[in-house]
PDB file of N, CA and C in Angstrom:
ATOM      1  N   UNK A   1      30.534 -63.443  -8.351  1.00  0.00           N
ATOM      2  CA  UNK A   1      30.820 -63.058  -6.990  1.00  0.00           C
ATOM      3  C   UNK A   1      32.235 -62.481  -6.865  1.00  0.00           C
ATOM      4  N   UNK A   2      33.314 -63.050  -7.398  1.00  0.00           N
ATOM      5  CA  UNK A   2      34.404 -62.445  -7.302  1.00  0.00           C
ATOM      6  C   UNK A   2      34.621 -61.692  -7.684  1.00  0.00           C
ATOM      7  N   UNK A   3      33.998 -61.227  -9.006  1.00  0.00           N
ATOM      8  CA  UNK A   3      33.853 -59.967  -9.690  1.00  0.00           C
ATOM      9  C   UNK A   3      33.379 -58.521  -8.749  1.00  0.00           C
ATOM     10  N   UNK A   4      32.775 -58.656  -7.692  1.00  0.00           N
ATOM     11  CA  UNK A   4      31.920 -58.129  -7.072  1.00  0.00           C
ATOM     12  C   UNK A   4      32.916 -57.551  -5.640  1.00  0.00           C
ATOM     13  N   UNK A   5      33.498 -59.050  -5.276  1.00  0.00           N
ATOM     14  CA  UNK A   5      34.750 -58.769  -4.126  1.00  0.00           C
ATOM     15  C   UNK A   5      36.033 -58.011  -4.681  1.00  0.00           C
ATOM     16  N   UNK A   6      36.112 -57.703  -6.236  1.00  0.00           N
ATOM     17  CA  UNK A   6      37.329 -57.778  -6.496  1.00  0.00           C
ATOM     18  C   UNK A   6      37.221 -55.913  -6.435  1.00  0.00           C
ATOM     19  N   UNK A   7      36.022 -55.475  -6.957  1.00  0.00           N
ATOM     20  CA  UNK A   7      35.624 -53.890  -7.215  1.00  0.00           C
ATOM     21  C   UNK A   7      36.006 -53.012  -5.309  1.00  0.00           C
ATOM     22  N   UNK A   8      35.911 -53.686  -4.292  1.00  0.00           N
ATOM     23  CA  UNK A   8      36.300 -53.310  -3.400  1.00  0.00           C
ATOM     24  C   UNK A   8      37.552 -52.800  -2.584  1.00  0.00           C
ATOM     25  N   UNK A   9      38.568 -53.319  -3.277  1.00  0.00           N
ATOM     26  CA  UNK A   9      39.991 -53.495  -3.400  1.00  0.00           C
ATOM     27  C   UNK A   9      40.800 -52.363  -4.928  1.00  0.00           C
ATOM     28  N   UNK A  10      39.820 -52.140  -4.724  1.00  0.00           N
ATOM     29  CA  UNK A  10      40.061 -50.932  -6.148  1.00  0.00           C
ATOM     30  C   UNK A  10      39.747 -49.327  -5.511  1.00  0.00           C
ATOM     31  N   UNK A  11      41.260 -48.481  -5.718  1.00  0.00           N
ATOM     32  CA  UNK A  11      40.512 -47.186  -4.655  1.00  0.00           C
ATOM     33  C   UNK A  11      39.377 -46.355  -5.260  1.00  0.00           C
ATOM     34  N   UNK A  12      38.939 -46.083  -6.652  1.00  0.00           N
ATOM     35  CA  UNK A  12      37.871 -45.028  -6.948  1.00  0.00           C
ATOM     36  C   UNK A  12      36.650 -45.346  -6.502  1.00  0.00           C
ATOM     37  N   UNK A  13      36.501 -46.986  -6.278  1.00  0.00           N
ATOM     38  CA  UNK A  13      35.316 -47.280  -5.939  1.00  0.00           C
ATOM     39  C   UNK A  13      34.855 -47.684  -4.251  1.00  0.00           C
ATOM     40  N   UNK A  14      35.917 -47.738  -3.762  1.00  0.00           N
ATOM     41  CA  UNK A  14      36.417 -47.374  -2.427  1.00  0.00           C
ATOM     42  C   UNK A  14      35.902 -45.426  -1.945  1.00  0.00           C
ATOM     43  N   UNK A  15      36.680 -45.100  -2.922  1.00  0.00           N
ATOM     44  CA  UNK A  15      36.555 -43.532  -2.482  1.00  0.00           C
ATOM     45  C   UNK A  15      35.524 -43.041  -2.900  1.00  0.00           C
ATOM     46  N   UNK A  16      34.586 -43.835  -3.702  1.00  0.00           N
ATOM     47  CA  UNK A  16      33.402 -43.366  -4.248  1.00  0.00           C
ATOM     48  C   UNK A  16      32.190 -43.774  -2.846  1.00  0.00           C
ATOM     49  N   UNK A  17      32.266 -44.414  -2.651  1.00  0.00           N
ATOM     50  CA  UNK A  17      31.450 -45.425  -1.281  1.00  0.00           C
ATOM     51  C   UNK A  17      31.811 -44.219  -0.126  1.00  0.00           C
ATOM     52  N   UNK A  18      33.321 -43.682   0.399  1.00  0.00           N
ATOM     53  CA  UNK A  18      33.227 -43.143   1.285  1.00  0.00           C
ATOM     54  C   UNK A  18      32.536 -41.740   1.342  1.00  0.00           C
ATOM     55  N   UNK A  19      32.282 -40.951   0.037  1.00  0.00           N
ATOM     56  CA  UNK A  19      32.221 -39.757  -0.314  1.00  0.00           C
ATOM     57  C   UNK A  19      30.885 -39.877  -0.555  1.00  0.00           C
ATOM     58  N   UNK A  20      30.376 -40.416  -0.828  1.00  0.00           N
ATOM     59  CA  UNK A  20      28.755 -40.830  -0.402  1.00  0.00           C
ATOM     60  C   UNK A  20      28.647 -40.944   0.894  1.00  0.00           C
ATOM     61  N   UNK A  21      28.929 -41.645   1.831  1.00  0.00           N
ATOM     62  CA  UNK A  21      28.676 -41.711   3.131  1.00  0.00           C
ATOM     63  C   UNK A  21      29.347 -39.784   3.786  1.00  0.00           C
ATOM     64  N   UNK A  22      30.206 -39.518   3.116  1.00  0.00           N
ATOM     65  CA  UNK A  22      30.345 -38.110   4.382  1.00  0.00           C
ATOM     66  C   UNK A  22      29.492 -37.212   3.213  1.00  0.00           C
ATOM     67  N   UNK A  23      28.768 -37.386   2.490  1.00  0.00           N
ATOM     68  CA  UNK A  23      28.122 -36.239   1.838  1.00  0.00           C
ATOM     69  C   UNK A  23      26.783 -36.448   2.793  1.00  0.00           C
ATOM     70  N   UNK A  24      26.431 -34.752   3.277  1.00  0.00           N
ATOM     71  CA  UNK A  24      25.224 -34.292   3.577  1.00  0.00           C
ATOM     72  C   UNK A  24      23.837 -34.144   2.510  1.00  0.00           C
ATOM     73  N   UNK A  25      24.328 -33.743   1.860  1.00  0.00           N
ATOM     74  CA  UNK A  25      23.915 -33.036   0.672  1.00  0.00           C
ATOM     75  C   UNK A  25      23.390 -34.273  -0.941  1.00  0.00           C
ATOM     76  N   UNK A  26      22.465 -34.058  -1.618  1.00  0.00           N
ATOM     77  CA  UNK A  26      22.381 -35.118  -2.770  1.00  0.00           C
ATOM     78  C   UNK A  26      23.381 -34.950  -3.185  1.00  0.00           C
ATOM     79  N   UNK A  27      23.783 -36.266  -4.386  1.00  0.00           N
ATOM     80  CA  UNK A  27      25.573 -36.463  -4.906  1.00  0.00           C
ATOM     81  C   UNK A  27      24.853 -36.462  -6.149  1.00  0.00           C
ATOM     82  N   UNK A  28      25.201 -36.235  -7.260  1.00  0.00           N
ATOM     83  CA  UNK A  28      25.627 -36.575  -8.463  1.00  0.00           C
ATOM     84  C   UNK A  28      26.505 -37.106  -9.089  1.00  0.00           C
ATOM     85  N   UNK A  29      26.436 -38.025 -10.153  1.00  0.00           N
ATOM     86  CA  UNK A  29      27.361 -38.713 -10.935  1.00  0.00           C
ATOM     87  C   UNK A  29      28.527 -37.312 -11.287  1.00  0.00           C
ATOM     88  N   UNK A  30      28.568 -36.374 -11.620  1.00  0.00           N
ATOM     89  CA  UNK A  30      29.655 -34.993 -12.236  1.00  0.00           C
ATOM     90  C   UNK A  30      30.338 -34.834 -10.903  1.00  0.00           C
ATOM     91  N   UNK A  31      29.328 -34.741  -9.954  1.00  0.00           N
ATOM     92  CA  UNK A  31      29.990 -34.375  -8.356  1.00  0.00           C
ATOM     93  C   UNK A  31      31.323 -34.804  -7.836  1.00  0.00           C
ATOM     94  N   UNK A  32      30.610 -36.632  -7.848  1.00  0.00           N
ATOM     95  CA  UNK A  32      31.390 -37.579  -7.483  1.00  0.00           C
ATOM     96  C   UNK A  32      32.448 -37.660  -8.339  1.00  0.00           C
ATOM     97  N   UNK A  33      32.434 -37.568  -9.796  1.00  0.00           N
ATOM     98  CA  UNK A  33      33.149 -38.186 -10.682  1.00  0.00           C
ATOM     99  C   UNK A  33      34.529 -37.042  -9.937  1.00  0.00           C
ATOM    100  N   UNK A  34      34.097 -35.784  -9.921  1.00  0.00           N
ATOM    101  CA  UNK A  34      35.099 -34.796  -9.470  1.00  0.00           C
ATOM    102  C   UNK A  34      35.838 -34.903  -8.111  1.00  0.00           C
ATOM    103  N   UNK A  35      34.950 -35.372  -7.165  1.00  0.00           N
ATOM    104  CA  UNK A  35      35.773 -35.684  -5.667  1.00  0.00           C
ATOM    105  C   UNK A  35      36.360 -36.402  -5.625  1.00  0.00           C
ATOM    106  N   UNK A  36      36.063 -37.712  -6.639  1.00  0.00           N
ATOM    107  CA  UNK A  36      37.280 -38.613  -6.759  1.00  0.00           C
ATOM    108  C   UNK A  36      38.326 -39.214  -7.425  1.00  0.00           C
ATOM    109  N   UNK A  37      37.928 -37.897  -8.348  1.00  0.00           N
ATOM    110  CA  UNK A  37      39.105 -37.605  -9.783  1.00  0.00           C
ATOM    111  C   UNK A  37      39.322 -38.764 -10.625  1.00  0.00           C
ATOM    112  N   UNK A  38      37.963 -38.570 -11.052  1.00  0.00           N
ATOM    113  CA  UNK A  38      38.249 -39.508 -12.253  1.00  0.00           C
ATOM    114  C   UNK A  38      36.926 -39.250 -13.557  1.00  0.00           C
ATOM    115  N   UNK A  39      36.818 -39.603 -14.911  1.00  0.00           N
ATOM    116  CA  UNK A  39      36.340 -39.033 -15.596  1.00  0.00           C
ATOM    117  C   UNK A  39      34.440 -39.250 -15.310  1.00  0.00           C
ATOM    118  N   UNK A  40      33.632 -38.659 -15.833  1.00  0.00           N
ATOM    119  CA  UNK A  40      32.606 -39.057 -15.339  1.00  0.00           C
ATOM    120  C   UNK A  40      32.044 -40.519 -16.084  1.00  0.00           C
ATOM    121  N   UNK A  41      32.362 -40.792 -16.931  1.00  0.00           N
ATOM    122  CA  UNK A  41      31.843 -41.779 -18.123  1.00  0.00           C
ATOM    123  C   UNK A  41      32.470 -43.251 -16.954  1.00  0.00           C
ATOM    124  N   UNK A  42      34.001 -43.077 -16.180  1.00  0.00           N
ATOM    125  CA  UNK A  42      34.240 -44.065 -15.608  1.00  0.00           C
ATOM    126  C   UNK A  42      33.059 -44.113 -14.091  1.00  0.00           C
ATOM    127  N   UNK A  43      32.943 -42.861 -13.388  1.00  0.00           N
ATOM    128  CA  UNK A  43      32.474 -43.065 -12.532  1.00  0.00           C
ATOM    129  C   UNK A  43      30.669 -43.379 -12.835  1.00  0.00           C
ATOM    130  N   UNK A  44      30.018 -43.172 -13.855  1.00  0.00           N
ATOM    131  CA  UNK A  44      28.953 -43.767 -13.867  1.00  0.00           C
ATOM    132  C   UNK A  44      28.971 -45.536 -14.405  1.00  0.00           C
ATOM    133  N   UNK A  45      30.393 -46.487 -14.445  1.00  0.00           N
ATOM    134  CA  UNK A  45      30.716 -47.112 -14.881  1.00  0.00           C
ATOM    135  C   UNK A  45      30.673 -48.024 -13.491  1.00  0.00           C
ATOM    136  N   UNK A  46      30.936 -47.568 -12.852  1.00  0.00           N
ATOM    137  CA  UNK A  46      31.308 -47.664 -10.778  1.00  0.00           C
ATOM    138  C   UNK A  46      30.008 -47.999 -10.419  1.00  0.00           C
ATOM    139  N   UNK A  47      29.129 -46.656 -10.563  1.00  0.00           N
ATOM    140  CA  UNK A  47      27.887 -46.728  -9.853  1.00  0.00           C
ATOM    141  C   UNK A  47      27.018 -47.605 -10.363  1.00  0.00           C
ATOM    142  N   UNK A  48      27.133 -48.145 -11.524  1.00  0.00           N
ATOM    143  CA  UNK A  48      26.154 -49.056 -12.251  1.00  0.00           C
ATOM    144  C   UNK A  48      26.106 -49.880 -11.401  1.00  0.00           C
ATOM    145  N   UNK A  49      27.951 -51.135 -11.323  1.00  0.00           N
ATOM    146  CA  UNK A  49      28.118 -52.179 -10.887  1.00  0.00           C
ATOM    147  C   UNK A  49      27.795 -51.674  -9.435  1.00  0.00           C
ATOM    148  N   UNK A  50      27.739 -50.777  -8.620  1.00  0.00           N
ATOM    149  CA  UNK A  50      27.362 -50.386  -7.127  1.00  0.00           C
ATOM    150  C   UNK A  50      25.993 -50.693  -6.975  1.00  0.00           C
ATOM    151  N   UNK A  51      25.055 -50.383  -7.465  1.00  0.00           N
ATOM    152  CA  UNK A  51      24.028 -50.321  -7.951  1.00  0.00           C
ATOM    153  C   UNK A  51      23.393 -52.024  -7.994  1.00  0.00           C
ATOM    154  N   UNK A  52      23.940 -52.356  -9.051  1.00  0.00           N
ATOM    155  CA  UNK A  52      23.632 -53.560  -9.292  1.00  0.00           C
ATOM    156  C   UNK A  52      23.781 -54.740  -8.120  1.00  0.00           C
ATOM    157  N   UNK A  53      24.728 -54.603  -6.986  1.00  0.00           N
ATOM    158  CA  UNK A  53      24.945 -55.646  -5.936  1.00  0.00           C
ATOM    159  C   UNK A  53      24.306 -54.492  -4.693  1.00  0.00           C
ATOM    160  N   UNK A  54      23.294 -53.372  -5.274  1.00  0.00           N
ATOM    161  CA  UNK A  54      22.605 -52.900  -3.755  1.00  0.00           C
ATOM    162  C   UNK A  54      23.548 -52.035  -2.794  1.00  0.00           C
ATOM    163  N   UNK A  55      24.346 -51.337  -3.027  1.00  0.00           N
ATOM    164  CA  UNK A  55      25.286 -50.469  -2.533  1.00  0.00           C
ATOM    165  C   UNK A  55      24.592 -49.466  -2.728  1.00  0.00           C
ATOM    166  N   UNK A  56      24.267 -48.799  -3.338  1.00  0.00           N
ATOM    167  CA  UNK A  56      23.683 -47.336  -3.877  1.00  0.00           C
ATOM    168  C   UNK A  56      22.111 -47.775  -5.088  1.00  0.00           C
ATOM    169  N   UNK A  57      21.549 -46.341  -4.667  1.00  0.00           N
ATOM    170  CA  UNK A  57      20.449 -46.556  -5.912  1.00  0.00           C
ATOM    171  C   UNK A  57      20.402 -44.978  -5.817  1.00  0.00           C
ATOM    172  N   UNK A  58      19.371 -45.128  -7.678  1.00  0.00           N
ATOM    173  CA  UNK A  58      19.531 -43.863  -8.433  1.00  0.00           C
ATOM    174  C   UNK A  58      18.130 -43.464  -8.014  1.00  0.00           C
ATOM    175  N   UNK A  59      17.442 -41.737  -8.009  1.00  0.00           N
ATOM    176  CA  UNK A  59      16.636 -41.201  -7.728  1.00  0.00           C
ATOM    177  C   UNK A  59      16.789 -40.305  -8.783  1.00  0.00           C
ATOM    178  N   UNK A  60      15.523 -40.200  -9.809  1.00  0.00           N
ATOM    179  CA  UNK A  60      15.551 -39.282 -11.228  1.00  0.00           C
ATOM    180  C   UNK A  60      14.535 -38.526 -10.634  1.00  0.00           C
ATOM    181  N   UNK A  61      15.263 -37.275 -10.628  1.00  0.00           N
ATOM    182  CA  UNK A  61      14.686 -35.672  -9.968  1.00  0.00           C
ATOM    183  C   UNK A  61      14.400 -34.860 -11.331  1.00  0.00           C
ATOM    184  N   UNK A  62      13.406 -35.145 -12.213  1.00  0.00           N
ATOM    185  CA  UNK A  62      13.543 -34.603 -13.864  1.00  0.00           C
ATOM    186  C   UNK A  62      14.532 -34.663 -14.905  1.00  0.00           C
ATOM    187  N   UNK A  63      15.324 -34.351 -14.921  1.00  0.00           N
ATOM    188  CA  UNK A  63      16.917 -34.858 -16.101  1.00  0.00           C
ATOM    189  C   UNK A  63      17.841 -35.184 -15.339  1.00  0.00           C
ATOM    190  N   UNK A  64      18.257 -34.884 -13.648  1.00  0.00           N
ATOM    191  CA  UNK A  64      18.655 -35.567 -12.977  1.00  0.00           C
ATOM    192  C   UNK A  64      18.958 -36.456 -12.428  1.00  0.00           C
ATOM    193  N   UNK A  65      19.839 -37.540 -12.023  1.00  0.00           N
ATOM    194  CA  UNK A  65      19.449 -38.950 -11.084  1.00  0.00           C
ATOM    195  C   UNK A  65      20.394 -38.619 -10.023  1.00  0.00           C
ATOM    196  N   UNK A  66      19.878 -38.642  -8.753  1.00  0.00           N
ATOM    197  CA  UNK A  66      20.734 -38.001  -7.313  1.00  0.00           C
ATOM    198  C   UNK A  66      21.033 -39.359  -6.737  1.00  0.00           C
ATOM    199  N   UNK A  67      21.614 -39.740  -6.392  1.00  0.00           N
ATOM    200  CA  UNK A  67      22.496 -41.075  -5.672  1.00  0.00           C
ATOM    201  C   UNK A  67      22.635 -41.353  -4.413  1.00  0.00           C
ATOM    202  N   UNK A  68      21.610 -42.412  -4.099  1.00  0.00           N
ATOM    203  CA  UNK A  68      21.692 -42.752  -2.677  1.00  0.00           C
ATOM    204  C   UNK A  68      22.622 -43.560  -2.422  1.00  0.00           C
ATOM    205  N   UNK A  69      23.136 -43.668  -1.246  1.00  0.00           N
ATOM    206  CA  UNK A  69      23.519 -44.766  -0.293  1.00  0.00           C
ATOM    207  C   UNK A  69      22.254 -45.066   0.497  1.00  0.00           C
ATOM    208  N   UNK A  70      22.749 -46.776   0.114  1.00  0.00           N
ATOM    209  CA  UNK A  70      21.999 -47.652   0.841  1.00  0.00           C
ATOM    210  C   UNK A  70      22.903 -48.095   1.901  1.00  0.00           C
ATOM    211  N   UNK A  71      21.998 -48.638   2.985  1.00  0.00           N
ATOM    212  CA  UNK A  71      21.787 -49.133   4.400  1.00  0.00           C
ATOM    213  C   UNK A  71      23.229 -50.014   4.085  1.00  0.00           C
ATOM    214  N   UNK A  72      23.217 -51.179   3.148  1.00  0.00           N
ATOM    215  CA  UNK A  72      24.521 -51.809   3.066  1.00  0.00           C
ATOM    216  C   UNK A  72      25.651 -51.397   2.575  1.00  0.00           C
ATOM    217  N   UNK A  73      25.385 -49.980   1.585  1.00  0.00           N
ATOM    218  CA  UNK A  73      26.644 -49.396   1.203  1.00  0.00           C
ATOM    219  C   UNK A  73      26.779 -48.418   2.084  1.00  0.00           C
ATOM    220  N   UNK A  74      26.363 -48.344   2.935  1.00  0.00           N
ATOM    221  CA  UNK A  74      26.817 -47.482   4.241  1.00  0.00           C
ATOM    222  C   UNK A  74      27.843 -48.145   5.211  1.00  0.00           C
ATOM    223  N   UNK A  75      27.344 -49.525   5.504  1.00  0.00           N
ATOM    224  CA  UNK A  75      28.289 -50.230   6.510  1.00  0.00           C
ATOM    225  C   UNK A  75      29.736 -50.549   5.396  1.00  0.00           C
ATOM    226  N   UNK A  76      29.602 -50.966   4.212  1.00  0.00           N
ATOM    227  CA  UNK A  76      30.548 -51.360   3.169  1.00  0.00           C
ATOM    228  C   UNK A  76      31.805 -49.977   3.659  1.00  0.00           C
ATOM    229  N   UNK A  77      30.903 -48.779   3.580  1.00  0.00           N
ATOM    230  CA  UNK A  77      31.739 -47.567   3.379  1.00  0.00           C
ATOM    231  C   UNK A  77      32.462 -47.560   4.857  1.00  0.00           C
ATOM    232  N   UNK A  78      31.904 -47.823   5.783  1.00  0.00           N
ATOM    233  CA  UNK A  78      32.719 -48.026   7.488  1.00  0.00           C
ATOM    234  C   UNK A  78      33.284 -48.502   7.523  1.00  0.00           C
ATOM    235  N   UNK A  79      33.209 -49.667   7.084  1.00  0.00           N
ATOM    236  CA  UNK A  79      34.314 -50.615   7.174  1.00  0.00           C
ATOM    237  C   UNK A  79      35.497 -50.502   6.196  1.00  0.00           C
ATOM    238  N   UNK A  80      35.325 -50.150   4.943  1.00  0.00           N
ATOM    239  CA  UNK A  80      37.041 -49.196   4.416  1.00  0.00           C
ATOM    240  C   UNK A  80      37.334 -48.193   5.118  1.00  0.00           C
ATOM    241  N   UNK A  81      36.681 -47.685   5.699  1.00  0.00           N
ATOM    242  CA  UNK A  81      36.783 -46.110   6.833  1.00  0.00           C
ATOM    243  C   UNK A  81      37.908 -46.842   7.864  1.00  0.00           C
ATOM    244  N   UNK A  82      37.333 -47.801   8.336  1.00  0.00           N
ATOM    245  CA  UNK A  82      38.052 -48.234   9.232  1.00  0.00           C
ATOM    246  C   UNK A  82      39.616 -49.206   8.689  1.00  0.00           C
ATOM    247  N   UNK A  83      39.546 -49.834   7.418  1.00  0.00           N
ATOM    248  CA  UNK A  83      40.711 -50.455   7.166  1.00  0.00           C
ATOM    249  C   UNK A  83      41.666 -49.406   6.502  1.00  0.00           C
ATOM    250  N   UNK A  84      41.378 -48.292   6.312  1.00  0.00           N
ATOM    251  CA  UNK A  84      41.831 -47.267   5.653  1.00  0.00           C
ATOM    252  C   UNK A  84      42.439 -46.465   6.859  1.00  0.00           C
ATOM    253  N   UNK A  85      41.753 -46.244   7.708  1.00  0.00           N
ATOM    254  CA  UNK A  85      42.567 -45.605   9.303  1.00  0.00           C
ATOM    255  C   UNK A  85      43.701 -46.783   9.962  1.00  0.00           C
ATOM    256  N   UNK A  86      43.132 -48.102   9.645  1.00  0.00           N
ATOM    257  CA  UNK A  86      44.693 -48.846  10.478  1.00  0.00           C
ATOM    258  C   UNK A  86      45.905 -49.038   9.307  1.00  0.00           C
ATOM    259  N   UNK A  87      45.457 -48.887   8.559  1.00  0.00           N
ATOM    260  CA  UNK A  87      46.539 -48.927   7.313  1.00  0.00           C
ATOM    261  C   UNK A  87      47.586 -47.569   7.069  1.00  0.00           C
ATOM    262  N   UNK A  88      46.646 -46.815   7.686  1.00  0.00           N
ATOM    263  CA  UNK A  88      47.410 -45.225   7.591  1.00  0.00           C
ATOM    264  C   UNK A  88      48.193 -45.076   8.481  1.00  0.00           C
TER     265      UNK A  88
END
């Protein structure tokens, strides 16, 4: 569990959560890895453990996997939205 609270308090995976929530458009692991500047090998490293506690899930479109946000990694992502605006 703490392992889990501790990934939240970390910004790529912070900025990975928000950039999913303002994307219109399907995300990719290369996408993301690029919007939030960091290598892709780390950011599919992110999405696993995201993944794994129900934040996001993967959708394989033929050699593809397009990256949802889920219902709870949506509110997860508001609520840094919001501690991220009073902090600023």
């Amino acid at each position: 569990m703490e392992k889990n609270f501790n990934l939240f308090f970390r910004r790529k995976p912070a900025m990975m959560l928000i950039a999913l929530k303002k994307g219109s458009r399907a995300k990719y692991g290369s996408q993301l890895a690029k919007e939030i500047d960091c290598t892709y090998s780390h950011a599919v490293k992110i999405l696993q453990t995201l993944e794994k506690i129900g934040l996001v899930s993967f959708e394989k479109t033929g050699r593809v996997k397009i990256i949802n946000l889920a219902k709870k990694g949506a509110d997860v992502a508001t609520h840094i939205e919001a501690i991220k605006k009073i902090v600023e």
